[in-house]
C-alpha atoms as a PDB file:
ATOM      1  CA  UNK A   1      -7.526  -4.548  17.788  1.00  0.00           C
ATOM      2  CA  UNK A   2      -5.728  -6.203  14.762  1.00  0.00           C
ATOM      3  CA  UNK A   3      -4.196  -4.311  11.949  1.00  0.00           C
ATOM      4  CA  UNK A   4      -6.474  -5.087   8.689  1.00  0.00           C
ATOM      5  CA  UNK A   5      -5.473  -6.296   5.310  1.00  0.00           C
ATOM      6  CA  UNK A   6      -5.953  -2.739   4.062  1.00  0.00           C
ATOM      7  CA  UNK A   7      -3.011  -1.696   7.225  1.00  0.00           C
ATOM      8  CA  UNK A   8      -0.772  -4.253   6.011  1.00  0.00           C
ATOM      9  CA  UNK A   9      -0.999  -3.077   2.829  1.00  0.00           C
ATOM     10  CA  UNK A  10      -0.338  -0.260   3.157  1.00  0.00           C
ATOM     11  CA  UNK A  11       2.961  -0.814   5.401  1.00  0.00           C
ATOM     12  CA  UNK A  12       3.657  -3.153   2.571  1.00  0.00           C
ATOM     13  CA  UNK A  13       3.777  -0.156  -0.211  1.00  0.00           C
ATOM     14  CA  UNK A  14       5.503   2.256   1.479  1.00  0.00           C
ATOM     15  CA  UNK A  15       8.366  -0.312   3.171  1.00  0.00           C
ATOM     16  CA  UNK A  16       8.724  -2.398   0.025  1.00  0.00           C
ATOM     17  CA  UNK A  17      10.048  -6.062   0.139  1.00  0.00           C
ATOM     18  CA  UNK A  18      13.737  -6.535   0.014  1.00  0.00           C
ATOM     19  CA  UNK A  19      14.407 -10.414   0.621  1.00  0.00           C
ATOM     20  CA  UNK A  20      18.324  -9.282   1.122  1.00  0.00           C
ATOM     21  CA  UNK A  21      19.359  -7.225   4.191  1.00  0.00           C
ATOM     22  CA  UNK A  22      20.308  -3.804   3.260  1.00  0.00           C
ATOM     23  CA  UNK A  23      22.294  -1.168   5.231  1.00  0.00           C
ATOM     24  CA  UNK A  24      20.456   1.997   6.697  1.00  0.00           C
ATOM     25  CA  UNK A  25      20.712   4.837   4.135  1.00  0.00           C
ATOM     26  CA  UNK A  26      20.993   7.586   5.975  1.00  0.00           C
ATOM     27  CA  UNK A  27      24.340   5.626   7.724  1.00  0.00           C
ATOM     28  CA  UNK A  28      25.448   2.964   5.769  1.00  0.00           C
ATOM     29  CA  UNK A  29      25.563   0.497   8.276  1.00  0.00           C
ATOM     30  CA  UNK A  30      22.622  -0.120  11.419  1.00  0.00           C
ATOM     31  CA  UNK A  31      19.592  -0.561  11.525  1.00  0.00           C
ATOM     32  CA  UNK A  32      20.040  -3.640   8.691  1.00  0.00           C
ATOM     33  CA  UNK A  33      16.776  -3.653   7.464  1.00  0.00           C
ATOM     34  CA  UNK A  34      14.894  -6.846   5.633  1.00  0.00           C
ATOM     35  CA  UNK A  35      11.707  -7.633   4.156  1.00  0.00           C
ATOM     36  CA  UNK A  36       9.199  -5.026   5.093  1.00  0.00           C
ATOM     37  CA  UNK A  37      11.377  -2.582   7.101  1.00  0.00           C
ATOM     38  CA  UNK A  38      12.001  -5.149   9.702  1.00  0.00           C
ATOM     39  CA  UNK A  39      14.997  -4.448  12.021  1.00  0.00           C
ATOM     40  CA  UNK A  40      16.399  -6.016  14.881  1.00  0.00           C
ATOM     41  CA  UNK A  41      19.839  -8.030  16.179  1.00  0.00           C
ATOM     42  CA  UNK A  42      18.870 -10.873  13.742  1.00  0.00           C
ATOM     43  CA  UNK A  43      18.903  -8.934  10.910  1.00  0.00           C
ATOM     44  CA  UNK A  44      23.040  -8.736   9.826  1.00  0.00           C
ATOM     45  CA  UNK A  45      24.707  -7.647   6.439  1.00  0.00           C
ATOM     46  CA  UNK A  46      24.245 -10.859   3.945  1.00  0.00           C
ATOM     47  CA  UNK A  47      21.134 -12.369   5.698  1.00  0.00           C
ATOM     48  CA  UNK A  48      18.521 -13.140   2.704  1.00  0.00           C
ATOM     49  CA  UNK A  49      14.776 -14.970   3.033  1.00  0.00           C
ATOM     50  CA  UNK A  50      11.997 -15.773   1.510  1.00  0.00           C
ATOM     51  CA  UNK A  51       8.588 -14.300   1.261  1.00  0.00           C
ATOM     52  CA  UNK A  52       7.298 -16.366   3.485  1.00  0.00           C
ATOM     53  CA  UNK A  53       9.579 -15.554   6.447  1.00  0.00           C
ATOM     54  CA  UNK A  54       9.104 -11.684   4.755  1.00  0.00           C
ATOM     55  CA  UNK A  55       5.075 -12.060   5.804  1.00  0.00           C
ATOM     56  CA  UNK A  56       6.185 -14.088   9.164  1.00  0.00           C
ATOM     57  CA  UNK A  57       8.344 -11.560  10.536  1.00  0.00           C
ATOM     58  CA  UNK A  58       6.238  -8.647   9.169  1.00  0.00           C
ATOM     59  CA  UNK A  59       2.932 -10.062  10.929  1.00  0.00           C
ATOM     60  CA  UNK A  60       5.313 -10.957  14.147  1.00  0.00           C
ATOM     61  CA  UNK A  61       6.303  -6.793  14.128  1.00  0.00           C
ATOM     62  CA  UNK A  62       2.602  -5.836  13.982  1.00  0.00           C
ATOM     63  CA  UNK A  63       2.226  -7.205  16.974  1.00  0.00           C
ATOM     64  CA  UNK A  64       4.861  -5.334  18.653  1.00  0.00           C
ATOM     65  CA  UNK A  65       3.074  -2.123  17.451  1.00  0.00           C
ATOM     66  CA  UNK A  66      -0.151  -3.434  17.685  1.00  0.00           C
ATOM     67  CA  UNK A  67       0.351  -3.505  21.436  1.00  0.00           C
ATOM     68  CA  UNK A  68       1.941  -0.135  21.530  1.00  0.00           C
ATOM     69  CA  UNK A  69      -0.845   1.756  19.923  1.00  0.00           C
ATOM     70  CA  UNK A  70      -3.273   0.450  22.614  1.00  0.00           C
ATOM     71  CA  UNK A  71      -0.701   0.832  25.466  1.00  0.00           C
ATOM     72  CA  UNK A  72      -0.331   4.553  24.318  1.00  0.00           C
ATOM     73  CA  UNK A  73      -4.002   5.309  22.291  1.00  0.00           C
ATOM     74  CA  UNK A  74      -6.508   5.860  25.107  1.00  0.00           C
ATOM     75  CA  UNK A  75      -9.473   7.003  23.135  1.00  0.00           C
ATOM     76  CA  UNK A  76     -11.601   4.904  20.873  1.00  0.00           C
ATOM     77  CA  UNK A  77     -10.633   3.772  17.386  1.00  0.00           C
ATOM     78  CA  UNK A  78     -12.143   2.896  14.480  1.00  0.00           C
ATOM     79  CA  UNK A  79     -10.144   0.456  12.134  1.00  0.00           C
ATOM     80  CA  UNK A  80      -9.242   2.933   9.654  1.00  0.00           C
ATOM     81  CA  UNK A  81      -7.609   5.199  12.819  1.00  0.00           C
ATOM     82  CA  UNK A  82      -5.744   1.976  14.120  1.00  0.00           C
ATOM     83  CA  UNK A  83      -4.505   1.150  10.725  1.00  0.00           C
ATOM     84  CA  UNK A  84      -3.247   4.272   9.957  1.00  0.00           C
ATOM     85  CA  UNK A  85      -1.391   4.946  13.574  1.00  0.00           C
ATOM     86  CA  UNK A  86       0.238   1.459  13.254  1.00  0.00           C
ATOM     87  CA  UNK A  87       1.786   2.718   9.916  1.00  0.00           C
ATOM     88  CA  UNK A  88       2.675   5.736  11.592  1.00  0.00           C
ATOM     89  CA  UNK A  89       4.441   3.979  14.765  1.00  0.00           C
ATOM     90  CA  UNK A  90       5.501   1.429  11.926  1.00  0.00           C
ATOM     91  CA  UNK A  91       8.029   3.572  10.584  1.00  0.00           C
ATOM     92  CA  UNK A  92       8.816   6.321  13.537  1.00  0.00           C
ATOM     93  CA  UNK A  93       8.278   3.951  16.263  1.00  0.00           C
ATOM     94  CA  UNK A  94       6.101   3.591  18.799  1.00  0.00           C
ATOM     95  CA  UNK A  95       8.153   5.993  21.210  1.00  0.00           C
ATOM     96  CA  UNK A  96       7.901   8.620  19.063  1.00  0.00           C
ATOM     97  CA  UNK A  97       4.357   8.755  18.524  1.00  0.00           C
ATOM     98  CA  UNK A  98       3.839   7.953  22.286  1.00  0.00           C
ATOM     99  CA  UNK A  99       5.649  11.481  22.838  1.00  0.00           C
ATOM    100  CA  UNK A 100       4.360  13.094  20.036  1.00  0.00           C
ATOM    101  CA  UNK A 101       1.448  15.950  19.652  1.00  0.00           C
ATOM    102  CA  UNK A 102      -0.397  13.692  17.554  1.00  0.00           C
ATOM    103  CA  UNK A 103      -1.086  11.048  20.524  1.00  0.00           C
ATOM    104  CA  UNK A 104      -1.505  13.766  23.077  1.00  0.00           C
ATOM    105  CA  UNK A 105      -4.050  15.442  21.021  1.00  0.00           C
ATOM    106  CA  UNK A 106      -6.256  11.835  20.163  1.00  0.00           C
ATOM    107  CA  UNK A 107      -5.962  11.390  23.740  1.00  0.00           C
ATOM    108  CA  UNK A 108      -7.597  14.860  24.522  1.00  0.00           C
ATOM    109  CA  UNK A 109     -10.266  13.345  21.822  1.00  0.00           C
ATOM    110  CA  UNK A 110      -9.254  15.684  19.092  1.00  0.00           C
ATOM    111  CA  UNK A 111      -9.638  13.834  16.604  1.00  0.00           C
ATOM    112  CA  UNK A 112      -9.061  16.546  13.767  1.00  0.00           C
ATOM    113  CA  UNK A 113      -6.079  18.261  15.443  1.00  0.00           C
ATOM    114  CA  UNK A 114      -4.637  14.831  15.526  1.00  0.00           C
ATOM    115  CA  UNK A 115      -5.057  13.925  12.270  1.00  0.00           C
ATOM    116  CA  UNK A 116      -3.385  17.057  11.074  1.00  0.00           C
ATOM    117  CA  UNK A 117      -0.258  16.399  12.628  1.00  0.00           C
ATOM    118  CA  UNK A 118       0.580  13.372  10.567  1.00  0.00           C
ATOM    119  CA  UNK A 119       1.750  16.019   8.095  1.00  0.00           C
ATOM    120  CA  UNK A 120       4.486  17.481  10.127  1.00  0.00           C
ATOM    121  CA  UNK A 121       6.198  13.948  10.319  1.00  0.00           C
ATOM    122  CA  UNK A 122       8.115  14.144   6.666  1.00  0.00           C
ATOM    123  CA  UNK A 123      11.430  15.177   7.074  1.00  0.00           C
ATOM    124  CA  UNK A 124      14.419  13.148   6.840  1.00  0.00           C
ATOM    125  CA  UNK A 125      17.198  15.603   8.427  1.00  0.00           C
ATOM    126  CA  UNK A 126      15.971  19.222   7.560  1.00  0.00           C
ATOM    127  CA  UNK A 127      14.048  18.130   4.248  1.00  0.00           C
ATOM    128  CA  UNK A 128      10.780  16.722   3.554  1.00  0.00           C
ATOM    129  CA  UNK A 129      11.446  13.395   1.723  1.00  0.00           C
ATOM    130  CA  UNK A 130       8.491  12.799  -1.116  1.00  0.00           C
ATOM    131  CA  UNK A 131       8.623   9.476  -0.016  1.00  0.00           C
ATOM    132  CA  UNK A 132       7.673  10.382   3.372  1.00  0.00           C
ATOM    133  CA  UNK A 133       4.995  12.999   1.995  1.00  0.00           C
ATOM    134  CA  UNK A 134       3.301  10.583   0.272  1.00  0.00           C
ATOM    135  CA  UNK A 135       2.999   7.850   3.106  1.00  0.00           C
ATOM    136  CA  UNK A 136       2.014  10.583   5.785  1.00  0.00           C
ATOM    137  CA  UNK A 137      -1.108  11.669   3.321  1.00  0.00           C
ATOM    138  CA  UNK A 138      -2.325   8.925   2.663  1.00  0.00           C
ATOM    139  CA  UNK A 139      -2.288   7.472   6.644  1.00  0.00           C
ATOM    140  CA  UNK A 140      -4.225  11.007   7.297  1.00  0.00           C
ATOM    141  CA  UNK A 141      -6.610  10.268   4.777  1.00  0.00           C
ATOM    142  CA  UNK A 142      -6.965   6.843   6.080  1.00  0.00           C
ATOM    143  CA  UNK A 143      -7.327   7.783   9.456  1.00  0.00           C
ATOM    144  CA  UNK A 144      -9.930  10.531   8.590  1.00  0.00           C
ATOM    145  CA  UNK A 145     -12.324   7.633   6.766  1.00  0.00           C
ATOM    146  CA  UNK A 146     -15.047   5.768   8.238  1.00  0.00           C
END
């Protein structure tokens, strides 16, 4: 499966586009993030692009968690249920949702239980962050639609 336009989207609202590398908030410093939440080693404190190399490396990343969802996902999917887990493993990784109650639940085919645990995902530290809030709603609601 391939993320759809309505995935990519969706990634694309709640990461943003910054065409200048910008230091981690919560430490000032790594990950250096650029264009939609992309990390990595060749991402460094001055580096700017353009949008085209913005949609290159963000279509290169889905990839990455393109593959993860299917190496960790065992039961079917519809593309509304892919999209919204590649958001989800989009911003938490796909480790985390690989260990997570979310994925272990899907993969009992629990499709409900699952779904409800997007919701406990929205804390940055001991808070829920709005942002967060927001973004884990709408991926349940997304994964919950046919």
């Amino acid at each position: 499966m391939q993320t759809s336009q309505r995935g990519m989207d969706l990634i694309k609202e709640f990461e943003g586009r910054e065409l200048e590398a910008y230091p981690d908030p919560g430490t000032g410093g790594d990950p250096w993030t650029i264009g939609y939440g992309h990390t990595g080693s060749d991402v460094y404190p001055g580096l700017t692009i353009t949008q085209e190399k913005a949609e290159q490396l963000l279509s290169e990343d889905l990839k990455y968690f393109e593959k993860g969802i299917l190496g960790c996902i065992s039961v079917p999917l519809n593309q509304n249920q892919f999209d919204a887990l590649v958001s989800f493993a989009y911003n938490l990784g796909v480790g985390a949702l690989a260990e997570s109650t979310l994925a272990r639940l899907l993969n009992e085919g629990n499709y409900q239980a699952a779904a409800d645990q997007f919701e406990r995902w929205v804390n940055a530290g001991d808070e829920p962050m709005p942002g967060l809030v927001s973004r884990r709603h709408v991926e349940k609601e997304l994964f919950l639609s046919t």
